[in-house]
Protein backbone atom coordinates (compact mmCIF):
# COMPACT_ATOMS: atom_id res chain seq x y z
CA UNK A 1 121.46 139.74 78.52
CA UNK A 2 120.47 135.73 77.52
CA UNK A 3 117.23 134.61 78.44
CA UNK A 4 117.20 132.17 81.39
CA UNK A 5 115.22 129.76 82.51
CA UNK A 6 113.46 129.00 86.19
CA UNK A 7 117.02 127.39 86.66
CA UNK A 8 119.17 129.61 85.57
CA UNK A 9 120.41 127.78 82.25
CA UNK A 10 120.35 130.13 79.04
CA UNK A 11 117.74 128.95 76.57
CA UNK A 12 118.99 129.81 72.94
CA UNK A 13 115.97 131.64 70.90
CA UNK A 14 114.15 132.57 73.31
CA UNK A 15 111.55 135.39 74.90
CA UNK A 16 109.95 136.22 77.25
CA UNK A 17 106.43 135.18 76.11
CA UNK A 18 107.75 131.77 74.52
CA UNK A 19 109.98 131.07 78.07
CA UNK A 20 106.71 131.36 79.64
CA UNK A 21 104.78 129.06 77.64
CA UNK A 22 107.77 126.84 77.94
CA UNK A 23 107.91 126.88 81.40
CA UNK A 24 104.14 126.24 81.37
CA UNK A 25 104.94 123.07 79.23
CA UNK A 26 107.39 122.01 81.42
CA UNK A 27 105.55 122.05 84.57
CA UNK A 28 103.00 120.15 83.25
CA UNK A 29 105.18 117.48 82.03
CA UNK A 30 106.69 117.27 85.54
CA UNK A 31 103.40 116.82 87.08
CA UNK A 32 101.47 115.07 84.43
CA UNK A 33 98.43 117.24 84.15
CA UNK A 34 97.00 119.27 81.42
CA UNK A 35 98.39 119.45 77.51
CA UNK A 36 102.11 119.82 78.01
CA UNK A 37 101.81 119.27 74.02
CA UNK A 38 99.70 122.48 73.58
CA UNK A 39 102.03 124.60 75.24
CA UNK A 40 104.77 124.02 73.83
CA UNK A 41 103.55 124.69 70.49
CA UNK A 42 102.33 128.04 71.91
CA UNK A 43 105.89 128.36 72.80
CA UNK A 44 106.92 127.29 69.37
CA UNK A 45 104.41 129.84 68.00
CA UNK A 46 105.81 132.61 69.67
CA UNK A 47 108.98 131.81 68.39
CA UNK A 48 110.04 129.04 66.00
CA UNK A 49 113.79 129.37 66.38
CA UNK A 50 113.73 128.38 70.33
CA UNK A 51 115.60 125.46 70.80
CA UNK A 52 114.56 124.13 73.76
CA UNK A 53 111.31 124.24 72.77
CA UNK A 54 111.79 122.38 70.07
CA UNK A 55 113.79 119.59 72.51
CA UNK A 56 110.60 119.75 74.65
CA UNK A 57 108.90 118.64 72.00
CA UNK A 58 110.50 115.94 71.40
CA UNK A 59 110.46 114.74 74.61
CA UNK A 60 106.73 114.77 74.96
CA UNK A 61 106.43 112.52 72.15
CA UNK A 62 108.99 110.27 72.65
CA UNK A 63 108.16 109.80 76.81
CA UNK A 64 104.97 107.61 76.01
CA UNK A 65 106.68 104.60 73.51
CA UNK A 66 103.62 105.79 71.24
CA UNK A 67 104.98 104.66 67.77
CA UNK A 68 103.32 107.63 66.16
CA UNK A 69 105.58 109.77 67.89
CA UNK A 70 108.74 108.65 66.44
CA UNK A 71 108.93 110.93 63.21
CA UNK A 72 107.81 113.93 65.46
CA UNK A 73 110.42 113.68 67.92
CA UNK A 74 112.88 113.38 64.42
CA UNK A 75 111.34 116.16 62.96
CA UNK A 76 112.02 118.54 66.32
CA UNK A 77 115.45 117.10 66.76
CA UNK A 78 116.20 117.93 62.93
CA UNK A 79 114.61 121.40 63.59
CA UNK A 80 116.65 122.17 66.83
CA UNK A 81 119.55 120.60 65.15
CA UNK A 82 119.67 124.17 63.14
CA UNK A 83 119.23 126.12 65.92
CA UNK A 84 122.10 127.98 67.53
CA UNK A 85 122.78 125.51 70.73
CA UNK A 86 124.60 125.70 74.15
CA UNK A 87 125.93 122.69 75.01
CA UNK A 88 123.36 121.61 77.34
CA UNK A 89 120.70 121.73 74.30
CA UNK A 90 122.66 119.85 72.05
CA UNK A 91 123.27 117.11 74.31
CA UNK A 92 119.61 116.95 74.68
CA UNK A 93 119.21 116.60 70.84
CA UNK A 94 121.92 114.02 70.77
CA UNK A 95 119.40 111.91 73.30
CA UNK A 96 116.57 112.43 71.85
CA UNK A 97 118.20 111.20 68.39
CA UNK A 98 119.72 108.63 69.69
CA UNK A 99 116.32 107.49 71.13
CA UNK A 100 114.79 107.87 68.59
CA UNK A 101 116.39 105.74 66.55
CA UNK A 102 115.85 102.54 69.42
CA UNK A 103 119.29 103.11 71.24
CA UNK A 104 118.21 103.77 74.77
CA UNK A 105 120.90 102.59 76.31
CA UNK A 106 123.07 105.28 74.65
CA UNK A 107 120.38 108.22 74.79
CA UNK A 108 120.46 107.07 78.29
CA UNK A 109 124.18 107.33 78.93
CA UNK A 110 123.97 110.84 77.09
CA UNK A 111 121.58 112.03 79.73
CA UNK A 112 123.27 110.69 82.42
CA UNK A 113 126.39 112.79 81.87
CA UNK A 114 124.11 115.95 80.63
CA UNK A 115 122.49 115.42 84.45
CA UNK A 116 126.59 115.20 86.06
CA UNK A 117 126.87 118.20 83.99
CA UNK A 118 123.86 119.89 84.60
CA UNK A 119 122.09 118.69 87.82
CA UNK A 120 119.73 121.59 87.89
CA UNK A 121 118.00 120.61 84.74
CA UNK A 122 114.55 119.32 85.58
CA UNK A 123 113.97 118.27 81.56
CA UNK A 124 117.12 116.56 81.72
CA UNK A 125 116.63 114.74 85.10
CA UNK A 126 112.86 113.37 84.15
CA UNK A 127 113.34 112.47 80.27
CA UNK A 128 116.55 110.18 81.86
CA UNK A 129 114.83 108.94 84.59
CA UNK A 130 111.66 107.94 81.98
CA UNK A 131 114.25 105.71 79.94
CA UNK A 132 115.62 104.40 83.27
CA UNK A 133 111.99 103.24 83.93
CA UNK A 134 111.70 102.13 80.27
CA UNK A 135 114.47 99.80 80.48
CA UNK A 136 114.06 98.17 83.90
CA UNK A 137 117.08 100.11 85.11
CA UNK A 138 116.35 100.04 88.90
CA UNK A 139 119.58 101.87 89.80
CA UNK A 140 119.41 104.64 87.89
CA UNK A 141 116.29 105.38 88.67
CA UNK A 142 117.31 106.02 92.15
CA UNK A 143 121.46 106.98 91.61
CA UNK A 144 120.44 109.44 88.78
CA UNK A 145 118.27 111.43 90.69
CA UNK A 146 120.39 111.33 94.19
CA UNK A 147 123.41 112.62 92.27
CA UNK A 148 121.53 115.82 91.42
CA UNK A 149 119.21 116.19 94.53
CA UNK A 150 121.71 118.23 96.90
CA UNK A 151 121.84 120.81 94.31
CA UNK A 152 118.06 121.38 94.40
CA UNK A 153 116.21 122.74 97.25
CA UNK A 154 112.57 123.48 98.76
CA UNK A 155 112.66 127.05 97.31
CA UNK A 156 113.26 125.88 93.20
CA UNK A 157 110.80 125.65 90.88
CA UNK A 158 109.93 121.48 90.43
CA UNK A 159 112.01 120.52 93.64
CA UNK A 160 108.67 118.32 94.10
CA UNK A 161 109.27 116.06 90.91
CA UNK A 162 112.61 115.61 92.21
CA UNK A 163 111.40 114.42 95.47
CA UNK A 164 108.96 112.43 93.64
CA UNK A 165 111.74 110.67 91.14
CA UNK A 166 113.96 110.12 93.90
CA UNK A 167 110.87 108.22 95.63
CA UNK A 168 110.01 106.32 92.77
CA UNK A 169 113.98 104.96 92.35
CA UNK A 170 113.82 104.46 95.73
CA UNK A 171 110.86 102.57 95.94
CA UNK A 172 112.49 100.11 93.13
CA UNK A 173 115.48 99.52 94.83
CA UNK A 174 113.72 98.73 97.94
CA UNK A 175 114.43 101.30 100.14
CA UNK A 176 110.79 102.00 101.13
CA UNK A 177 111.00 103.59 104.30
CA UNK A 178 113.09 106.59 102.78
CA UNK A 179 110.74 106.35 99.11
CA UNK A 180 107.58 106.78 100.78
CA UNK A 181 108.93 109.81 102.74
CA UNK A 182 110.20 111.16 99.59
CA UNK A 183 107.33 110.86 98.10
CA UNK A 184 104.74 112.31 100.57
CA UNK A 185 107.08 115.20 100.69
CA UNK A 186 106.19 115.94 96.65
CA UNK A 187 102.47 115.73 97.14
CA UNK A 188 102.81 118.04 100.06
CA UNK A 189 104.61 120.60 98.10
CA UNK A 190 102.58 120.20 94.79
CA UNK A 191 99.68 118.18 95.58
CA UNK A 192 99.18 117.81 91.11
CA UNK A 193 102.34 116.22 90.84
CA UNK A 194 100.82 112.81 89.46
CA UNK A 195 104.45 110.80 89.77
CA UNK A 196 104.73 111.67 93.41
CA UNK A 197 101.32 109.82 94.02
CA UNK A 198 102.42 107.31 92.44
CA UNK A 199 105.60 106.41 93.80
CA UNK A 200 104.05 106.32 97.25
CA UNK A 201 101.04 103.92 95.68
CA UNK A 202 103.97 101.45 94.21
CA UNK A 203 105.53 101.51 97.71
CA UNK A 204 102.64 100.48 99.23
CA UNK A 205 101.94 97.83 96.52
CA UNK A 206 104.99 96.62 97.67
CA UNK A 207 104.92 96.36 100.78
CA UNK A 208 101.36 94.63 100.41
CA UNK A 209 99.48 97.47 102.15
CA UNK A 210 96.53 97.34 100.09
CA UNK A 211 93.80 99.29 102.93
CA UNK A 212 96.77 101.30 103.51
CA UNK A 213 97.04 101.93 99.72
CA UNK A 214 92.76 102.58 99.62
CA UNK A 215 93.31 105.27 102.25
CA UNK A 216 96.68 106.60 100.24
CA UNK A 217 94.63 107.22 96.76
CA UNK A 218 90.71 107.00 97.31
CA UNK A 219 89.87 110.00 99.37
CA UNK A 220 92.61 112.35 96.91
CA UNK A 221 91.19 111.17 93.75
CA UNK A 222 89.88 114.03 92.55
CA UNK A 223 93.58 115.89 93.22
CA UNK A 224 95.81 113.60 91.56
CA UNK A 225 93.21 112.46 88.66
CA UNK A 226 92.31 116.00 87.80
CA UNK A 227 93.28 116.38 84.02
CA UNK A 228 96.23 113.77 85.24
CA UNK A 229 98.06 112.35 82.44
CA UNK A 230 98.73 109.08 84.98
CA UNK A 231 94.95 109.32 86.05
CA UNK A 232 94.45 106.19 84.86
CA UNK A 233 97.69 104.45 85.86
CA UNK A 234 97.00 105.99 89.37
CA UNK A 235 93.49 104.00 89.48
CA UNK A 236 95.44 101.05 88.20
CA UNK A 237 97.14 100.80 91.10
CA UNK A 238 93.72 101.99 93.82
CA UNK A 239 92.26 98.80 91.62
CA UNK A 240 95.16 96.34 92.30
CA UNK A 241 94.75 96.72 95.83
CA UNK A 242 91.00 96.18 95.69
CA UNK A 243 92.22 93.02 94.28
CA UNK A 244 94.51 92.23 96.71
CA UNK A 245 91.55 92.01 99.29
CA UNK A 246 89.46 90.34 96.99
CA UNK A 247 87.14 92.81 96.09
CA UNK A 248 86.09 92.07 92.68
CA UNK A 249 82.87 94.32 92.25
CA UNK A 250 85.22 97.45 93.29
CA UNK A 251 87.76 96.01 90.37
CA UNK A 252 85.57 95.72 88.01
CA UNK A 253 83.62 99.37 89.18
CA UNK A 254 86.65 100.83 88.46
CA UNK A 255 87.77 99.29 85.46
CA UNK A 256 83.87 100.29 83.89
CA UNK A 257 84.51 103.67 85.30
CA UNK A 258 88.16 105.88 85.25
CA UNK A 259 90.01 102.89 83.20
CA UNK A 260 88.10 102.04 80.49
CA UNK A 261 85.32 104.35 80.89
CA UNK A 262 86.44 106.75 78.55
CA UNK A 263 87.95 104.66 75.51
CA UNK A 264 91.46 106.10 75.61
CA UNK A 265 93.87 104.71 72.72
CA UNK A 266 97.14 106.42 75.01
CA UNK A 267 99.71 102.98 74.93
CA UNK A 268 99.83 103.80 78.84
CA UNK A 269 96.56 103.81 79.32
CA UNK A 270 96.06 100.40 77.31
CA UNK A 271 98.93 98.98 79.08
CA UNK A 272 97.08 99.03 82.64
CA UNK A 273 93.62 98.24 80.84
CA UNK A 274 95.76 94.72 79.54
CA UNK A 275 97.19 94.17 82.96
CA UNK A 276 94.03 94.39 84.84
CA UNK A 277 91.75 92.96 82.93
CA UNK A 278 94.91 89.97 82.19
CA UNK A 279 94.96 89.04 86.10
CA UNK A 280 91.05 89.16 86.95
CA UNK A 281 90.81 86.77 83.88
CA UNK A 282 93.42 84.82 85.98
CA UNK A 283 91.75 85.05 88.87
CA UNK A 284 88.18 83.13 87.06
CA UNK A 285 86.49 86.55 86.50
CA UNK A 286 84.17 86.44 84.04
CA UNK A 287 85.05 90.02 81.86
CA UNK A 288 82.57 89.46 79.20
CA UNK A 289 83.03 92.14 76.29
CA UNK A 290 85.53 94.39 77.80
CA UNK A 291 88.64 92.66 76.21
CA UNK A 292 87.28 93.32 72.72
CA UNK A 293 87.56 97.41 73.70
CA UNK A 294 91.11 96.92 74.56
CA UNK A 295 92.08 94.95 71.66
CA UNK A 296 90.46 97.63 69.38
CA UNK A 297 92.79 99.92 70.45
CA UNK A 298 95.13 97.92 70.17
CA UNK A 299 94.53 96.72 67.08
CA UNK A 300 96.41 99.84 65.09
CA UNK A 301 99.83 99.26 66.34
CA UNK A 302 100.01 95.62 66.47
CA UNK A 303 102.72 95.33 64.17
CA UNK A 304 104.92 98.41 65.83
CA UNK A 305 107.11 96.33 67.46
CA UNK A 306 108.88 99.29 68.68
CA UNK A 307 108.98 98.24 72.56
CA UNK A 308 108.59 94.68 74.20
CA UNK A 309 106.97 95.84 77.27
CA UNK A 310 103.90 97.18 75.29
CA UNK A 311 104.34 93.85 72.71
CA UNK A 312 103.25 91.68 75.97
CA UNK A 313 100.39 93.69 76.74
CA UNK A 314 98.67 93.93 73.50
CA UNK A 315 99.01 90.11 73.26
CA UNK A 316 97.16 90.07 76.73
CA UNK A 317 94.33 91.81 74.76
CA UNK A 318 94.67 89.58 71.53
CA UNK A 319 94.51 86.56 73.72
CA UNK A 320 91.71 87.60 75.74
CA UNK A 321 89.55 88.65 73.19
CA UNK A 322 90.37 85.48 70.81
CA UNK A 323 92.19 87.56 68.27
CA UNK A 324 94.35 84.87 66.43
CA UNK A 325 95.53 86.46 63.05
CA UNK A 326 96.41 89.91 65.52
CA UNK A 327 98.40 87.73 67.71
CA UNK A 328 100.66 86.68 65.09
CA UNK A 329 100.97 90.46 63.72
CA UNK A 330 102.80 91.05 67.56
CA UNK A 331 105.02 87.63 67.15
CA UNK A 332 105.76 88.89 63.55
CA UNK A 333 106.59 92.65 64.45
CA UNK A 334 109.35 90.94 66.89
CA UNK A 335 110.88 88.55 64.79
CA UNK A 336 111.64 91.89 62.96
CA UNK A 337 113.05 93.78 66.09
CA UNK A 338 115.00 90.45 66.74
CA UNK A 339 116.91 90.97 63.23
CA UNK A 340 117.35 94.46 63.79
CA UNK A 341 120.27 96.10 65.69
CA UNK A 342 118.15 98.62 67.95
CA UNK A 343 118.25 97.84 71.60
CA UNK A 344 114.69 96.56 71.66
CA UNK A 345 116.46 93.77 69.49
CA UNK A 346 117.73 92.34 73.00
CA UNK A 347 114.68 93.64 75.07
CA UNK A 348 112.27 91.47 72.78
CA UNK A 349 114.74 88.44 72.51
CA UNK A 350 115.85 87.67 76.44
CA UNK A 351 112.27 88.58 77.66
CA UNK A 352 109.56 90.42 75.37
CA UNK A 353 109.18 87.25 73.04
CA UNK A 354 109.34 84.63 75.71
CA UNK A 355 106.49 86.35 77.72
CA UNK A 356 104.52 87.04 74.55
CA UNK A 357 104.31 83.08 73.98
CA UNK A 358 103.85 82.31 77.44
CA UNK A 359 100.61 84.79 77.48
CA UNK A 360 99.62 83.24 74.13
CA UNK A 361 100.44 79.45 75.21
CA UNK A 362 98.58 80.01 78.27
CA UNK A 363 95.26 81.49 76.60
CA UNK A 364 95.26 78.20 74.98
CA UNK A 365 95.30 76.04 77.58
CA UNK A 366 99.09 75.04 77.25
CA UNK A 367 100.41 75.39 80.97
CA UNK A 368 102.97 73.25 80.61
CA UNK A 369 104.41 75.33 77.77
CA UNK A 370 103.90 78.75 79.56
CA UNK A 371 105.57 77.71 82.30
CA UNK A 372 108.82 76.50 80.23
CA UNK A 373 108.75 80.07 78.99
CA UNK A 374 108.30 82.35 81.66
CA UNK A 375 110.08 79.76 84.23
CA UNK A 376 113.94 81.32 82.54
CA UNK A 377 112.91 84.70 82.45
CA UNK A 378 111.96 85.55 85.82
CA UNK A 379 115.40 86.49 87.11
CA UNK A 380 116.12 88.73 84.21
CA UNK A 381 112.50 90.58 84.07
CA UNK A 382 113.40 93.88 84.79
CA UNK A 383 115.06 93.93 80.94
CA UNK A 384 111.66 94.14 79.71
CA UNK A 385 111.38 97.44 81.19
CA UNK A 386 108.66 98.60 83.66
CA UNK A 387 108.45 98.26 87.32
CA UNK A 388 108.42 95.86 89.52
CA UNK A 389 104.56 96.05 90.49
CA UNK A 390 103.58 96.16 86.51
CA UNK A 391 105.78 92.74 85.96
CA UNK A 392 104.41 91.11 88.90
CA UNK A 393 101.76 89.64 86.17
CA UNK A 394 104.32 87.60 84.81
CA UNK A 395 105.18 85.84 88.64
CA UNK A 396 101.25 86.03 88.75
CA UNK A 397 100.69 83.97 85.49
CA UNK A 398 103.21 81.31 85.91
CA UNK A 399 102.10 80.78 89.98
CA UNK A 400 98.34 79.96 87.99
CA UNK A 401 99.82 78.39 85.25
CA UNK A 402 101.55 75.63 87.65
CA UNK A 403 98.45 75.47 89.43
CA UNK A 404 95.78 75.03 86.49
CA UNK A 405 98.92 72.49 84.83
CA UNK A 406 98.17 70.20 88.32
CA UNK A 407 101.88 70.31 88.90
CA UNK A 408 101.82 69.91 92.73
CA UNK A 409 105.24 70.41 93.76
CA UNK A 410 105.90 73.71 91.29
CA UNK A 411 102.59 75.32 92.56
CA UNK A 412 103.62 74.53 96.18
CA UNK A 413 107.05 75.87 95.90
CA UNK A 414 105.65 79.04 94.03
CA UNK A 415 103.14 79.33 96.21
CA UNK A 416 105.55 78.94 99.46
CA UNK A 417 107.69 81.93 97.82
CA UNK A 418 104.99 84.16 97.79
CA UNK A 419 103.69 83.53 101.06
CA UNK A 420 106.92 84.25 102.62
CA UNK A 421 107.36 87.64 100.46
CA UNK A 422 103.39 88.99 101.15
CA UNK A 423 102.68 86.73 104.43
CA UNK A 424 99.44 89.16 105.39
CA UNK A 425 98.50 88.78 101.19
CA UNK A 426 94.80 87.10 101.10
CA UNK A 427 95.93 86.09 97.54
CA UNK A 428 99.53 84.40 98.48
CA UNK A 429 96.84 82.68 101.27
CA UNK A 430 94.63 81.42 98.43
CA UNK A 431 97.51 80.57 96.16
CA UNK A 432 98.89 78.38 99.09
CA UNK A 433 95.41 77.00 99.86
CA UNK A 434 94.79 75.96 96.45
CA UNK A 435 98.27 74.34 96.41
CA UNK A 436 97.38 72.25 98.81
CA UNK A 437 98.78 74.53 101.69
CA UNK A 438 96.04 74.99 104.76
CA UNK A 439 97.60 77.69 107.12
């Protein structure tokens, strides 16, 4: 009889000791805790010819836009690529190929129809919805998962991450009353699962709860930061809403502490240490040495150029720390993506480039400029990939640009947009007060 999985799909190569190590893998990866890396190899150990292992693999180093991942995810596709496959496998290794190799839009299509195909397939359902996320696709994130989620139920093995990717997709598309009920659901069921905490945070983020948010994250910290692999995104988002209120010692507390406390050289982890330290520079805050950190680690994929979205935040770190010659390394790495024909060719040209500039024009002083960058790109954002809460700092930067620029009418009409989006927000009230607004 074939070895299945938790789901019931037959995993080629397998036995019983590797499918448990796998599975072991896998539900770390769902939750984001542990070394989803380390037990997979155990898996791999135990027996070299398992396919899905090898597709796991993959996965987990492709899932974090780390450029140093790249050849291992080729490697483990080439390896699995040798392996007897069902159908289901090789679809993943035509994804993870295909991804590989910059075309996300197509790896993304491939999972798509593996999901339609397949809806029980957790791996399948999370490494999509991770390239939905990726590449701004909003939709997705939400359709992808709903298509799947009648097949699942309480009683399967990672119906939680479901919940919590259907939250998360919901939360982007708007439909907050329905993500944040999703989303409580998956911590309630598996109170690890890092993604369902989050999706519930970004809900509140947008709804501009931010003591609502305190209460959501503070008093569980030590649950959903517990050898978290989103630990620090998760106190990304408990920090933004300290900074909401205006609480700048509780920022800055936790960007010393869980942020950049322990020096972590993760390209998720940098991005939040960028984007934090980016808006309280914004916001007059005097961050002394800290930018020089970030820009450190930074400093060894400058020229990747493999991803606009983390292009913008190492120039945030450049900038801030005064780091001329490494700023031109990231404006060099995507003149090369530009001439290239991977998808991160288009990501970098409508909106990675133009943001770049605008971060670099407006470290220098040049309002004028960053606002005639980032002024076209606003409606088309989402392109660059992230959420909406993490591109928010572009909206952010070109509401102070117009303000430090003394453009009076742009800085009252940006202002005036805010306000009426985040009417409670003590920060659209200062924005509008500074304006020239007194309400």
């Amino acid at each position: 009889m074939p070895i299945t999985d938790h789901q019931g799909h037959a995993v080629s190569g397998a036995n019983p000791e590797s499918l448990e190590h796998f599975e072991q893998a896998s539900h770390e990866l769902r939750c984001f805790i542990g070394d989803p890396v380390a037990a997979v190899d155990r898996a791999l150990a135990e027996r070299p010819e398992m396919t899905m292992a090898h597709v796991l693999k993959a996965w987990l180093h492709l899932l974090g836009t780390e450029p140093d991942g790249l050849p291992v995810a080729r490697d483990c596709a080439a390896k699995a690529s040798k392996l007897p496959a069902s159908e289901r496998e090789s679809r993943h290794i035509e994804a993870i190929r295909l991804l590989a190799d910059g075309r996300w839009h197509a790896a993304s299509r491939v999972m798509e129809d593996l999901s339609v195909g397949w809806p029980r397939d957790p791996l399948a359902l999370q490494a999509g919805h991770q390239i939905d996320y990726f590449t701004g696709n909003s939709r997705m994130l939400r359709d992808r998962i709903a298509r799947a989620l009648p097949e699942w139920s309480p009683s399967m093995p990672g119906y939680h991450a479901v919940l919590g990717m259907h939250a998360f997709g919901l939360e982007e598309t708007a439909d907050y009353d329905q993500a944040e009920r999703q989303g409580r659901s998956c911590v309630e069921l598996e109170p690890r699962d890092g993604w369902g905490w989050h999706a519930v945070a970004h809900v509140i983020e947008m709804r501009n709860r931010p003591r609502d948010g305190i209460a959501w994250l503070a008093p569980s910290s030590a649950t959903w930061s517990d050898e978290s692999l989103l630990a620090v995104h998760n106190w990304w988002h408990l920090a933004l809403y300290h900074l909401e209120l205006g609480d700048i010692d509780e920022v800055l507390h936790l960007l010393d502490g869980p942020i950049l406390g322990a020096p972590s050289s993760a390209v998720l982890d940098m991005i939040d240490a960028s984007a934090m330290l980016w808006r309280l520079q914004m916001r007059g805050v005097d961050v002394g040495e800290r930018w020089n950190a970030v820009a450190d680690n930074w400093a060894p994929i400058a020229s990747a150029g493999n991803y606009a979205f983390n292009d913008l935040h190492a120039m945030m770190a450049f900038v801030g720390s005064g780091r001329v010659v490494a700023q031109q390394r990231v404006l060099d790495a995507q003149q090369a993506a530009m001439a290239g024909d991977a998808d991160n060719a288009a990501f970098v040209r409508e909106v990675g480039q133009p943001a770049a500039l605008a971060v670099r024009a407006f470290g220098r002083g040049d309002y004028a400029e960053a606002i005639r960058l980032l002024r076209p790109i606003r409606s088309i954002a989402h392109r660059l990939g992230g959420s909406h809460a993490q591109r928010d700092v572009l909206d952010l930067t070109l509401i102070e640009a117009a303000l430090r620029s003394g453009d009076r009418p742009l800085s009252m009409a940006l202002a005036n947009e805010r306000l009426a989006n985040r009417p409670e927000s003590p920060l659209s009230r200062l924005f509008a007060a500074r304006a020239g607004q007194h309400r």
